[in-house]
C-alpha atoms as a PDB file:
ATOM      1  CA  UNK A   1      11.029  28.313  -3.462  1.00  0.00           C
ATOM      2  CA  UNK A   2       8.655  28.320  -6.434  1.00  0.00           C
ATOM      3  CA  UNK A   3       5.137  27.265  -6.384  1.00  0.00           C
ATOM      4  CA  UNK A   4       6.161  24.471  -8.933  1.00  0.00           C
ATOM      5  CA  UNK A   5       8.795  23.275  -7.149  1.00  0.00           C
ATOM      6  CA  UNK A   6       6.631  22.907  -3.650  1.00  0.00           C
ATOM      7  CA  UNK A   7       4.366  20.492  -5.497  1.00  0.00           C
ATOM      8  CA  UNK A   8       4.982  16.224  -5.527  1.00  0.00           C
ATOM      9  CA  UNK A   9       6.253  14.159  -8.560  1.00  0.00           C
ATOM     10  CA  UNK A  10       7.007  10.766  -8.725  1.00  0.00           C
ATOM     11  CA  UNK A  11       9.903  11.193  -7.080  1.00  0.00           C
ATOM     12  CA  UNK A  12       8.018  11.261  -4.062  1.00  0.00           C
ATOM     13  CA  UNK A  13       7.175   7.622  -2.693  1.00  0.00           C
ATOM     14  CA  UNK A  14       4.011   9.049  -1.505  1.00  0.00           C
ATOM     15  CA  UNK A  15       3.315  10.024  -4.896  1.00  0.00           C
ATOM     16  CA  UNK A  16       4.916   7.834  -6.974  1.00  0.00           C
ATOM     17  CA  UNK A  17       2.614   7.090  -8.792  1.00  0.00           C
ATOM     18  CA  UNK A  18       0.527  10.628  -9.494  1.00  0.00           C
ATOM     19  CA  UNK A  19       2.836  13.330 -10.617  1.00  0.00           C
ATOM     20  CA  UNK A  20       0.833  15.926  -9.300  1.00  0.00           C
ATOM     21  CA  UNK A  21       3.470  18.758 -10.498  1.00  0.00           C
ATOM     22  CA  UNK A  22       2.831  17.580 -14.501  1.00  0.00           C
ATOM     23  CA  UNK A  23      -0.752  17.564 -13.511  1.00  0.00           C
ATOM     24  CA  UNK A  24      -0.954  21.162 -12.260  1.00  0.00           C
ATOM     25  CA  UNK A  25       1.238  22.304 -15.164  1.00  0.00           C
ATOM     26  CA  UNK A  26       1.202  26.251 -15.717  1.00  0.00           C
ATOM     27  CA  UNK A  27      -1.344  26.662 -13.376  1.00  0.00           C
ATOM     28  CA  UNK A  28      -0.610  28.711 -10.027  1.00  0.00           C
ATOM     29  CA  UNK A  29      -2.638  28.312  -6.858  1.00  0.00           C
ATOM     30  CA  UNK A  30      -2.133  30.000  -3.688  1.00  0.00           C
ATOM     31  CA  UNK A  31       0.038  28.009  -1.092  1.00  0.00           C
ATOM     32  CA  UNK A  32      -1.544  28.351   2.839  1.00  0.00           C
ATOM     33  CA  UNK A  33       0.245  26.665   6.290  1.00  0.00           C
ATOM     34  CA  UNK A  34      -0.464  22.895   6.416  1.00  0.00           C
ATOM     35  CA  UNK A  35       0.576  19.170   6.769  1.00  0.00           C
ATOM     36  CA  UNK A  36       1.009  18.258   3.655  1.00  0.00           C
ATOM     37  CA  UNK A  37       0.570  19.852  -0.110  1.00  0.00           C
ATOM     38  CA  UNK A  38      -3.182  18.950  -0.383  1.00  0.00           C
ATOM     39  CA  UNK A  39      -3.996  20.685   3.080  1.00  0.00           C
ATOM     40  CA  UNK A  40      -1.451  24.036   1.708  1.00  0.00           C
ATOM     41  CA  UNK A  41      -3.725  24.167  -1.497  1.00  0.00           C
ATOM     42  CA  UNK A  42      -7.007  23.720   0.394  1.00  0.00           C
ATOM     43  CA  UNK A  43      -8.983  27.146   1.077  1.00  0.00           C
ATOM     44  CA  UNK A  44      -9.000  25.882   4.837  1.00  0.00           C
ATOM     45  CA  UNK A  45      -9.191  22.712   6.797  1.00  0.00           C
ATOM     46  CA  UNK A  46     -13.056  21.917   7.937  1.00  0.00           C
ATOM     47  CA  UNK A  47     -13.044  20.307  11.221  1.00  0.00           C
ATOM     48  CA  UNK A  48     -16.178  18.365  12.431  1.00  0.00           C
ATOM     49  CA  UNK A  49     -16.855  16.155  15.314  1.00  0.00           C
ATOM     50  CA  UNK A  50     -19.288  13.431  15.611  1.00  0.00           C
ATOM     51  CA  UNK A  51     -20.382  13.432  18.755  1.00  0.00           C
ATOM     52  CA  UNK A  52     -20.241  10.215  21.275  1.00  0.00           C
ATOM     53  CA  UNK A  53     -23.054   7.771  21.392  1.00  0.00           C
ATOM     54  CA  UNK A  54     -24.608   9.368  17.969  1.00  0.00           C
ATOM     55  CA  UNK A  55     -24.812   8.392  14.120  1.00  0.00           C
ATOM     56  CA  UNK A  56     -23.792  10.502  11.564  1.00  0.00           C
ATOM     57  CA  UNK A  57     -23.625  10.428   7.640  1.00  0.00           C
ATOM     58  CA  UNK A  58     -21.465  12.844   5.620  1.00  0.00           C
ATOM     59  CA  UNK A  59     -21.874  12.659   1.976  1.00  0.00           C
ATOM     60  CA  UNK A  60     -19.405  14.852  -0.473  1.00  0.00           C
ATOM     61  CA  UNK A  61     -19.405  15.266  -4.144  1.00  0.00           C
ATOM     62  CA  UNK A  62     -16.853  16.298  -6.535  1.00  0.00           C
ATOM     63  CA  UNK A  63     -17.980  17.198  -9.416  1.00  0.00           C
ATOM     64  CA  UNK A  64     -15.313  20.595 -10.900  1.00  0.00           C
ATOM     65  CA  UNK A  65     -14.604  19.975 -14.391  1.00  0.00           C
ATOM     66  CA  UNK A  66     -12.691  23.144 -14.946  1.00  0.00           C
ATOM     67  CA  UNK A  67     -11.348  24.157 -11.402  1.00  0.00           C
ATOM     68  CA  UNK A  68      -8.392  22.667  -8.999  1.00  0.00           C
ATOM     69  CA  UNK A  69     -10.709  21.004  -6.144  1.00  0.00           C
ATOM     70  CA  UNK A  70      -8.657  20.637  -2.935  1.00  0.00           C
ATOM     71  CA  UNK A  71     -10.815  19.590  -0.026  1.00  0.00           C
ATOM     72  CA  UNK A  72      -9.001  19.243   3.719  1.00  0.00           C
ATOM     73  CA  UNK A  73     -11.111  17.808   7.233  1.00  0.00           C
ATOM     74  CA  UNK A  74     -10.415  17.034  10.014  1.00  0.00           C
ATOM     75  CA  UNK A  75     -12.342  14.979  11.932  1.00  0.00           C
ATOM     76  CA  UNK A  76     -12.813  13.247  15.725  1.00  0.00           C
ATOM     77  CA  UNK A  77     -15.008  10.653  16.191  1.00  0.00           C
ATOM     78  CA  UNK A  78     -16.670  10.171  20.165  1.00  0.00           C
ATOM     79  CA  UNK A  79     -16.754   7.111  22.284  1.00  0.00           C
ATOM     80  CA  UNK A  80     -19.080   4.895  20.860  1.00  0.00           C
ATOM     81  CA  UNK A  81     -20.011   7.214  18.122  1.00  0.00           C
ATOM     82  CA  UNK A  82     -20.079   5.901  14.447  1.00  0.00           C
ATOM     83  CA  UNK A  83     -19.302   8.361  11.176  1.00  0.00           C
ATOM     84  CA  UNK A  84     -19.895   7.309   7.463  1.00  0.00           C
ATOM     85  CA  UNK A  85     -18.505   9.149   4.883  1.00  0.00           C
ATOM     86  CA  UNK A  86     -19.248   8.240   1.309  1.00  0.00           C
ATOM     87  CA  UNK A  87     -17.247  10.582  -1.433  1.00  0.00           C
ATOM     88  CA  UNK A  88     -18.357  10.391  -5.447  1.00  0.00           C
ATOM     89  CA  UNK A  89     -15.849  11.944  -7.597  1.00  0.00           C
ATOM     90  CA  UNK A  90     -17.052  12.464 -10.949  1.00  0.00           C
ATOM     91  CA  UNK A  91     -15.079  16.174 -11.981  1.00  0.00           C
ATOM     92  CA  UNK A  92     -12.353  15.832 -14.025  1.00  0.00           C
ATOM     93  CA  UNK A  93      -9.985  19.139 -13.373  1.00  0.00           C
ATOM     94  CA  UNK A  94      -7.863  18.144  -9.965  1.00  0.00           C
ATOM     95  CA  UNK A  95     -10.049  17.303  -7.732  1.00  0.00           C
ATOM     96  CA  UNK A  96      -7.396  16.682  -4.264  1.00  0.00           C
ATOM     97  CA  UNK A  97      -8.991  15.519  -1.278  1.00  0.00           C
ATOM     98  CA  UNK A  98      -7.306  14.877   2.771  1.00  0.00           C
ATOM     99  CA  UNK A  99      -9.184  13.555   5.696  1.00  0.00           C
ATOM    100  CA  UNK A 100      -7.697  12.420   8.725  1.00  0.00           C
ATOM    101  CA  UNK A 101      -9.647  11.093  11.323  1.00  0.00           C
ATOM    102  CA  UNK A 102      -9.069   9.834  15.426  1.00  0.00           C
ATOM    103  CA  UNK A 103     -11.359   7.506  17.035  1.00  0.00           C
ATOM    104  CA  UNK A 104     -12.174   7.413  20.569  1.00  0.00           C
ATOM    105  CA  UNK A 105     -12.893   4.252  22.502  1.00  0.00           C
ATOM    106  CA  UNK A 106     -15.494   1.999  20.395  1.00  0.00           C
ATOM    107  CA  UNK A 107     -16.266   4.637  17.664  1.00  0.00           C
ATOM    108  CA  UNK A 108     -16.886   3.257  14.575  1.00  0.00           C
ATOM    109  CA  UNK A 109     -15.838   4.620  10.906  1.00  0.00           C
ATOM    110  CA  UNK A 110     -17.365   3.737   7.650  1.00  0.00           C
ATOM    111  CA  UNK A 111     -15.684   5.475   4.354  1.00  0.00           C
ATOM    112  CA  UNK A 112     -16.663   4.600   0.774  1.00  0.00           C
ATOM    113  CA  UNK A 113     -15.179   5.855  -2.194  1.00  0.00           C
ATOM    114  CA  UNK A 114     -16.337   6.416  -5.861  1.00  0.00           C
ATOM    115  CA  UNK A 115     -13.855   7.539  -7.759  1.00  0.00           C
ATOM    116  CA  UNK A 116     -13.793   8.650 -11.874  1.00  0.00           C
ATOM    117  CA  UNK A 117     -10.422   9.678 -12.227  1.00  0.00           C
ATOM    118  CA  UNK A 118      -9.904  13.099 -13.677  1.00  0.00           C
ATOM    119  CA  UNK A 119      -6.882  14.786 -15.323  1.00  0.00           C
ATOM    120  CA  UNK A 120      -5.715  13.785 -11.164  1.00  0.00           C
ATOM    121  CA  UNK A 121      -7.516  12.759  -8.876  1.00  0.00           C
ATOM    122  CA  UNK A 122      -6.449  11.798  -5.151  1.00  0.00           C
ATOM    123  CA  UNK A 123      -8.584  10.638  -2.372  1.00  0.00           C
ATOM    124  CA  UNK A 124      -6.274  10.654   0.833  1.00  0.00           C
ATOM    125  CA  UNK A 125      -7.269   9.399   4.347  1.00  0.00           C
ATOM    126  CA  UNK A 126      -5.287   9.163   7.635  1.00  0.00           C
ATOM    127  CA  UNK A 127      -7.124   7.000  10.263  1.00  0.00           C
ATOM    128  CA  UNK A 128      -5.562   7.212  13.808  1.00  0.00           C
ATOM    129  CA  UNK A 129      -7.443   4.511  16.023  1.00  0.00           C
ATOM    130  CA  UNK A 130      -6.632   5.971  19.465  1.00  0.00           C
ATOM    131  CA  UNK A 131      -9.585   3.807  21.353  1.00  0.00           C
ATOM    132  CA  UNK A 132     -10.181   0.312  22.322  1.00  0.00           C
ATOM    133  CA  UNK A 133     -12.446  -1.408  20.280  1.00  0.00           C
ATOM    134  CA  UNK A 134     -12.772   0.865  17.412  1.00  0.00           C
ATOM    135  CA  UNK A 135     -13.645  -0.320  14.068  1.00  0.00           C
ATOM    136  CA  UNK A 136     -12.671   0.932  10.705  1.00  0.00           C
ATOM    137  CA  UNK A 137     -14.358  -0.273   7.534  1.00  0.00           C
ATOM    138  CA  UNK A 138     -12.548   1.767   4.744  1.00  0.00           C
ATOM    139  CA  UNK A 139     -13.616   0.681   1.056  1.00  0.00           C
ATOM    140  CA  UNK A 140     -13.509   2.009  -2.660  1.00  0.00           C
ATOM    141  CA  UNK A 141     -13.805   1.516  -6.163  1.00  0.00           C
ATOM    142  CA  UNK A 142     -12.193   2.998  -8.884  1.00  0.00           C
ATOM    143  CA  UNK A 143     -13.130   2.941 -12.570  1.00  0.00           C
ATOM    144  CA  UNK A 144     -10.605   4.920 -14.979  1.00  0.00           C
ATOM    145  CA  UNK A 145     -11.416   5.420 -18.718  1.00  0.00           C
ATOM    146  CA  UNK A 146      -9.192   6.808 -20.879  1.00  0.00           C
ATOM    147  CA  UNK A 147      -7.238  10.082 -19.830  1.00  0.00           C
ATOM    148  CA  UNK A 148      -8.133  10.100 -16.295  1.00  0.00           C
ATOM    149  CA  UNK A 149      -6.070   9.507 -13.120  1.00  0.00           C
ATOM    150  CA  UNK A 150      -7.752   7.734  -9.984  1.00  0.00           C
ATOM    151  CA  UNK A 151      -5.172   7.576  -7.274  1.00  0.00           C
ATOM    152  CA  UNK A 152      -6.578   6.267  -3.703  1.00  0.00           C
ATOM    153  CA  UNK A 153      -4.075   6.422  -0.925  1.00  0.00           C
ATOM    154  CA  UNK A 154      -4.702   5.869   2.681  1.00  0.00           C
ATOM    155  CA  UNK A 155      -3.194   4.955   5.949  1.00  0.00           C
ATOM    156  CA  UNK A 156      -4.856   3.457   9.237  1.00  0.00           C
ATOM    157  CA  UNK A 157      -2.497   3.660  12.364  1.00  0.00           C
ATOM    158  CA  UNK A 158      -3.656   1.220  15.254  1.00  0.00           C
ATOM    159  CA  UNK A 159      -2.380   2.993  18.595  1.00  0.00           C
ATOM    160  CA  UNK A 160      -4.979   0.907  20.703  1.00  0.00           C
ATOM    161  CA  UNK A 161      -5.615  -2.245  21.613  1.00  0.00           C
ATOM    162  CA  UNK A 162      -8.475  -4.950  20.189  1.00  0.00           C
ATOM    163  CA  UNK A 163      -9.827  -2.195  17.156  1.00  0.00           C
ATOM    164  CA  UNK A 164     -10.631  -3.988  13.778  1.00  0.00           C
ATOM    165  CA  UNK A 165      -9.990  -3.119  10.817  1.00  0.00           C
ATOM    166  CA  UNK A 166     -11.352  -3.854   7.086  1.00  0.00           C
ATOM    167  CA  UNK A 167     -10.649  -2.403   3.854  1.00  0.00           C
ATOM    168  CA  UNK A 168     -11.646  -3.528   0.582  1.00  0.00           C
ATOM    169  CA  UNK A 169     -10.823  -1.342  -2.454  1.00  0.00           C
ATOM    170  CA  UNK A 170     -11.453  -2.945  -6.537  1.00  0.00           C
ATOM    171  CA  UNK A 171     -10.803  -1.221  -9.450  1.00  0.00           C
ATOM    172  CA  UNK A 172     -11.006  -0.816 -13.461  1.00  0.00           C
ATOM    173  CA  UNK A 173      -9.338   0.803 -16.067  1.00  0.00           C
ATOM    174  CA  UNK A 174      -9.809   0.927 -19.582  1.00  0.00           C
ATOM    175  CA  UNK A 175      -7.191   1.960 -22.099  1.00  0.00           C
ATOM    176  CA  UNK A 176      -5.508   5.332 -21.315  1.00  0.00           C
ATOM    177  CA  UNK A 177      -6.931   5.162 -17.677  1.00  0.00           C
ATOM    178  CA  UNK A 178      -4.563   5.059 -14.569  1.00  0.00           C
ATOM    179  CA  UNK A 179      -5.507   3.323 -11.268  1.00  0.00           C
ATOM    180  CA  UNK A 180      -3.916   4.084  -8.369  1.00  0.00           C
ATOM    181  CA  UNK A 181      -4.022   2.326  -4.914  1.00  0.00           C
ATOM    182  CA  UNK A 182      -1.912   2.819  -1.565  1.00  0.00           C
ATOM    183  CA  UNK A 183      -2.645   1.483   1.503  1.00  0.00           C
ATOM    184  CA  UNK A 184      -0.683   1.546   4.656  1.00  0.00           C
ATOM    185  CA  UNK A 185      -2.166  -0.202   8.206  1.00  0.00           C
ATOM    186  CA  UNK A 186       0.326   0.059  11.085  1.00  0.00           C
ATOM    187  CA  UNK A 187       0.587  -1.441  14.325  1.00  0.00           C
ATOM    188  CA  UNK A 188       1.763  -0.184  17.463  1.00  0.00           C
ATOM    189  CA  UNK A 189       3.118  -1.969  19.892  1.00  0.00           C
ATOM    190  CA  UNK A 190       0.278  -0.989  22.594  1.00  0.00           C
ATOM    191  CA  UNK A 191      -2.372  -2.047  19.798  1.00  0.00           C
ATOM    192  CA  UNK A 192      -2.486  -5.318  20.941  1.00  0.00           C
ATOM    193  CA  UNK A 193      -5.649  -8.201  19.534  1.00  0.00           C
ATOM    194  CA  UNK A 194      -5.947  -5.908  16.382  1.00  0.00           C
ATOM    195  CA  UNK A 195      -7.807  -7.859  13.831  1.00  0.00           C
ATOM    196  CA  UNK A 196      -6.403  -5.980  10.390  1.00  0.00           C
ATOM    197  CA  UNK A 197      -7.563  -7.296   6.785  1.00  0.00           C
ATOM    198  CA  UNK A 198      -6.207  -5.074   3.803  1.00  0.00           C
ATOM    199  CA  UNK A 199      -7.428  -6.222   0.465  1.00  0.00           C
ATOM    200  CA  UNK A 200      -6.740  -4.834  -3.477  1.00  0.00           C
ATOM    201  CA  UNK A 201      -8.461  -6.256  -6.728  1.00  0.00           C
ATOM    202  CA  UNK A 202      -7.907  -4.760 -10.478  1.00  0.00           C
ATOM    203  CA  UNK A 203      -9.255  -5.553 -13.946  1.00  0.00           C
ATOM    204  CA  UNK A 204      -7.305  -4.305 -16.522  1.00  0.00           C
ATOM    205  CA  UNK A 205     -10.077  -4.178 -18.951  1.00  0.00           C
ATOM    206  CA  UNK A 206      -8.042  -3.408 -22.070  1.00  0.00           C
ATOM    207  CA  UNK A 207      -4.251  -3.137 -23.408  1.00  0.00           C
ATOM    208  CA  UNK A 208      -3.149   0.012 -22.428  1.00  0.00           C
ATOM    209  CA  UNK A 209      -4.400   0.138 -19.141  1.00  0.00           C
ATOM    210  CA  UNK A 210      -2.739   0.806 -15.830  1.00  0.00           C
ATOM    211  CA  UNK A 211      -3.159  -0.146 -12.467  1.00  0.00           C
ATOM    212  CA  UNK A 212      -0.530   0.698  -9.641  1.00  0.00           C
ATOM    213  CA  UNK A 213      -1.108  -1.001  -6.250  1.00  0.00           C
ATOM    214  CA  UNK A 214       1.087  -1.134  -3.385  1.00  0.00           C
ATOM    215  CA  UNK A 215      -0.728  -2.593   0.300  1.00  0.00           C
ATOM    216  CA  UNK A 216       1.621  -2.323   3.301  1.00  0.00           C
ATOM    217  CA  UNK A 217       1.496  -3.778   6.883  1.00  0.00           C
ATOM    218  CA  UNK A 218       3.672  -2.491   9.211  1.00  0.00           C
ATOM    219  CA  UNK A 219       3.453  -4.551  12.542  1.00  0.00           C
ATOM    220  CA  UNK A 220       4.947  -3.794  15.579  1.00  0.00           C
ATOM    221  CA  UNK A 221       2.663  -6.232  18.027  1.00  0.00           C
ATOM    222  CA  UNK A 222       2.788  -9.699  18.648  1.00  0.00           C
ATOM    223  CA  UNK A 223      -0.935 -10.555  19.369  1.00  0.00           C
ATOM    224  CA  UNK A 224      -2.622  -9.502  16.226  1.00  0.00           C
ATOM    225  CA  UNK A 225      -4.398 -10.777  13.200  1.00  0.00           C
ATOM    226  CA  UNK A 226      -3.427  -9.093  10.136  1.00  0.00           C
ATOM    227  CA  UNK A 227      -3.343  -9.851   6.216  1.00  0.00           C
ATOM    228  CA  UNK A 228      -2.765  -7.892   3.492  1.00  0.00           C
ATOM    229  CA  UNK A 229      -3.270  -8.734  -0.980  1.00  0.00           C
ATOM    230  CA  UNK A 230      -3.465  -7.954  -4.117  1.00  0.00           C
ATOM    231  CA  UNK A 231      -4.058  -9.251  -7.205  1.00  0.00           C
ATOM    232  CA  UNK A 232      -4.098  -7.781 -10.553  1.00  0.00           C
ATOM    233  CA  UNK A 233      -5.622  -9.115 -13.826  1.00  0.00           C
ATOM    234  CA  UNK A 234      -8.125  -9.659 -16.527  1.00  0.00           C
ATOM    235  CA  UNK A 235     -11.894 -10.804 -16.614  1.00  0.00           C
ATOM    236  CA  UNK A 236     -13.226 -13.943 -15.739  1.00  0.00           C
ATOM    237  CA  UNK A 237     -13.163 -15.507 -18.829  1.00  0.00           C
ATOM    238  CA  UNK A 238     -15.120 -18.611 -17.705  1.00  0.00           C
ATOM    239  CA  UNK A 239     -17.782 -16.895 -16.067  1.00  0.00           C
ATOM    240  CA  UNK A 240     -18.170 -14.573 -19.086  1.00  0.00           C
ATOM    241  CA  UNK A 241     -18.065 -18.046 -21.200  1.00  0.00           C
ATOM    242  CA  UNK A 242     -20.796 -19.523 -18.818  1.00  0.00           C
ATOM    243  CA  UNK A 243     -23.039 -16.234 -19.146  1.00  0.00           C
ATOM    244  CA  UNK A 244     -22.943 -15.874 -23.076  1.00  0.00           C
ATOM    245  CA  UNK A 245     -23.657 -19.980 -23.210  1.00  0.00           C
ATOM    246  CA  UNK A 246     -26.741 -19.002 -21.194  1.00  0.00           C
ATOM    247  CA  UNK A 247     -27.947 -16.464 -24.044  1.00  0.00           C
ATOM    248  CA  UNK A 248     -26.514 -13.048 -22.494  1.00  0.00           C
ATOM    249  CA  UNK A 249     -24.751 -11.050 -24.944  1.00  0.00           C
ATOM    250  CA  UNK A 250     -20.794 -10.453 -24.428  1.00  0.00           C
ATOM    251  CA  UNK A 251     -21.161  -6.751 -24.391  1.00  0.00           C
ATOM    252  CA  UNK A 252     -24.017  -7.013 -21.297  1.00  0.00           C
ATOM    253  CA  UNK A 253     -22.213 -10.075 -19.665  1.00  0.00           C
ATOM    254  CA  UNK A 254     -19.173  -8.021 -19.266  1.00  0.00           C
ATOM    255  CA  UNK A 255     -20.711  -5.067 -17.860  1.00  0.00           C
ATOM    256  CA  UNK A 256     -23.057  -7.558 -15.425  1.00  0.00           C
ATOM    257  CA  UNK A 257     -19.467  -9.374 -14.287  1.00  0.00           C
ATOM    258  CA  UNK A 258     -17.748  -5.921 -13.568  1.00  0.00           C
ATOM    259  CA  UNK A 259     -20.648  -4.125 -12.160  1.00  0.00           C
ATOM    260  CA  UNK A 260     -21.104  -7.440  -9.370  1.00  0.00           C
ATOM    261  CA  UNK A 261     -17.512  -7.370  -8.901  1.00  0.00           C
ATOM    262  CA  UNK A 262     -16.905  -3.288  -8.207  1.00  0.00           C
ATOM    263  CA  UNK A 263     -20.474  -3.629  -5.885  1.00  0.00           C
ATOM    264  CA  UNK A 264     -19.111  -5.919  -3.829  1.00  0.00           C
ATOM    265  CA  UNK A 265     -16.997  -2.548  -1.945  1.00  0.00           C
ATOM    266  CA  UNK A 266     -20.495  -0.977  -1.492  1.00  0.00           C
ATOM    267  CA  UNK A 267     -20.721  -1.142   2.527  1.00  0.00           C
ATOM    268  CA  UNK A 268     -23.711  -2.524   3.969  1.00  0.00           C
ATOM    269  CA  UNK A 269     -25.525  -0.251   5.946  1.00  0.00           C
ATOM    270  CA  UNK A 270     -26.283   2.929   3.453  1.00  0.00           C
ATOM    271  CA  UNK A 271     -29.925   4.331   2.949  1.00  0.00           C
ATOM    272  CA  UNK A 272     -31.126   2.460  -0.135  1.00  0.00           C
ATOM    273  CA  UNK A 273     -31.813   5.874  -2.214  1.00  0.00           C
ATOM    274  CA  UNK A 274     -28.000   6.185  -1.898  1.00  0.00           C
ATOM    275  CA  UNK A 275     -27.121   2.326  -2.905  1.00  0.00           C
ATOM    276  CA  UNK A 276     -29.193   2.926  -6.009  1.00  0.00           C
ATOM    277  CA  UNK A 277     -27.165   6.215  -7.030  1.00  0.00           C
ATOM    278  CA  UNK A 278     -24.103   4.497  -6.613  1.00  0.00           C
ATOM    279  CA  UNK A 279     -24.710   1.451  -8.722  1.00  0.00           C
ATOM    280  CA  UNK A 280     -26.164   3.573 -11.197  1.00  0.00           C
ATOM    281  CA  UNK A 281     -23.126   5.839 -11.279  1.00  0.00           C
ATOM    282  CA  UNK A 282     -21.049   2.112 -12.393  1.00  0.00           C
ATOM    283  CA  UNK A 283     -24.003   1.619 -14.659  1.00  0.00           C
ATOM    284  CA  UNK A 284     -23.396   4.859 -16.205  1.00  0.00           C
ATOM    285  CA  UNK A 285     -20.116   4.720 -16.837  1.00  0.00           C
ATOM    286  CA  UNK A 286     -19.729   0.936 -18.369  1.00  0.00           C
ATOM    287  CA  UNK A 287     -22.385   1.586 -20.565  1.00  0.00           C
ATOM    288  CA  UNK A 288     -21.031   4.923 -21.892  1.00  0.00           C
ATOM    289  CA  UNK A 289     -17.525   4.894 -20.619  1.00  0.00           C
ATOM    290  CA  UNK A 290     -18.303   8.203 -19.069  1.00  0.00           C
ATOM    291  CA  UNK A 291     -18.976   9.257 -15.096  1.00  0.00           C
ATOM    292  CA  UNK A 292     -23.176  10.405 -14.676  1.00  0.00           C
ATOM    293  CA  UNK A 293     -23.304  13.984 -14.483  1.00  0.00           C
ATOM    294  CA  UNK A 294     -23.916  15.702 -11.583  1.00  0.00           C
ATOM    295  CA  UNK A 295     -26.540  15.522  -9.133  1.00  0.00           C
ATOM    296  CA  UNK A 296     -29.204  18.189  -9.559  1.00  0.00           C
ATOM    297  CA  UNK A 297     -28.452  18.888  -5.931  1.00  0.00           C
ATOM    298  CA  UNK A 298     -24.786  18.496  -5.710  1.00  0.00           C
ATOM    299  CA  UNK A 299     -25.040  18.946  -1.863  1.00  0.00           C
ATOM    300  CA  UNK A 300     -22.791  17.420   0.754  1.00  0.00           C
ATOM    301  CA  UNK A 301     -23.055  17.828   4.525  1.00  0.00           C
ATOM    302  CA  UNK A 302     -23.552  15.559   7.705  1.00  0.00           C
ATOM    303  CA  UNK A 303     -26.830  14.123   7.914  1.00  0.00           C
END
């Protein structure tokens, strides 16, 4: 089989909306032994553990303008241990990311994603909640400007009983720009008392944009509290009446409403210095349409 062939298109319902094969085009990359096509194009799968009863923070930046950036982990988080992982992805090549994670009995994971979009761009995670009393807080934000791709795709399987789950993901995309969101949470039958809130919000800023959502609940228990939306649309227009009425210029009242509706996914809980670089990366790019550029230390690691 050819490499071209091997690769996803929208034929794919997990990729039906990010055709990675048009995406790659011409371009040939070796093929390795894995789950899936991101793991096969990764140089190797890192696996990490966080270990029980400790904190950990893992920060990762993605930043390849010119190079195919396929990341794979694969992590376990201890009994009563708690992981947060916060990704920015500002490079605009391919950058291809899978993580797929197991909890132990009240282990706690926090993920955050920033994602620019690039030519494609695909945050995947695979959450398996294989403890009691786990807790999974899984947010994002999106912002796609013209010519990029953002696609965030995920899936949280509840195989124990009484875990929680939250996930909050908001995006925008300007004309030209392509938002992607899919979210799976599933249910076993054994995962009895899970508490499960799934939640997707897009601006369309201007005609041309796209925004592809699909949130899923698959439930297989009878003791559970679960919801799932979505809801797709334009700005506020009466707050953005009641802001200019107060003296704030359109052009700044729009970027104020969209900046306080993106930070909203921000997870509590970060070290400030990190907060600020976030915010300031949605600064960046509604005031210039453009990701920041990279970090002069474009490090990532578990802290």
């Amino acid at each position: 089989m050819s490499f071209s062939a091997e690769l996803p298109t929208r034929r794919n319902e997990a990729w039906k909306y990010s055709d990675l094969r048009q995406a790659v085009g011409n371009e040939r990359h070796a093929l390795r032994d894995g789950r899936d096509i991101i793991e096969r194009l990764a140089p190797g799968t890192q696996r990490l553990e966080a270990a029980p009863g400790k904190q950990h923070l893992f920060v990762e930046r993605m930043t390849d303008d010119r190079h195919m950036d396929a990341r794979s982990f694969d992590w376990r988080v201890g009994a009563g241990a708690e992981l947060t992982r916060v990704v920015i992805q500002t490079g605009e090549a391919l950058p291809l990311s899978v993580t797929r994670v197991r909890l132990a009995a009240g282990a706690k994971y926090k993920q955050f994603v920033l994602a620019f979009g690039a030519r494609l761009a695909r945050i995947e995670t695979h959450v398996s909640v294989e403890g009691e009393g786990a807790e999974v807080t899984m947010n994002g934000a999106y912002l796609a400007g013209a010519g990029r791709h953002a696609d965030l795709t995920s899936v949280i399987e509840h195989k124990a009983p009484s875990a929680v789950t939250r996930q909050l993901i908001k995006g925008v995309a300007r004309k030209g720009g392509r938002g992607v969101f899919q979210g799976k949470i599933i249910v076993e039958r054994v995962a009895q008392k899970t508490d499960a809130r799934q939640h997707h919000q897009g601006l369309l800023l201007e005609d041309g944009a796209e925004i592809f959502a699909k949130p899923e609940l698959m439930i297989h228990a009878d003791d559970v509290q679960c919801a799932h939306g979505n809801t797709a649309g334009g700005l506020d227009e009466r707050a953005l009446f009641y802001m200019r009425s107060r003296g704030v210029p359109e052009a700044e009242a729009r970027a104020l409403l969209i900046e306080a509706f993106l930070a909203e996914t921000i997870p509590d809980g970060l070290p400030e210095a990190l907060r600020d670089e976030l915010v300031a990366a949605m600064q960046t790019w509604l005031a210039t349409g453009k990701p920041p550029a990279p970090a002069a230390t474009d490090e990532e690691g578990m802290v």
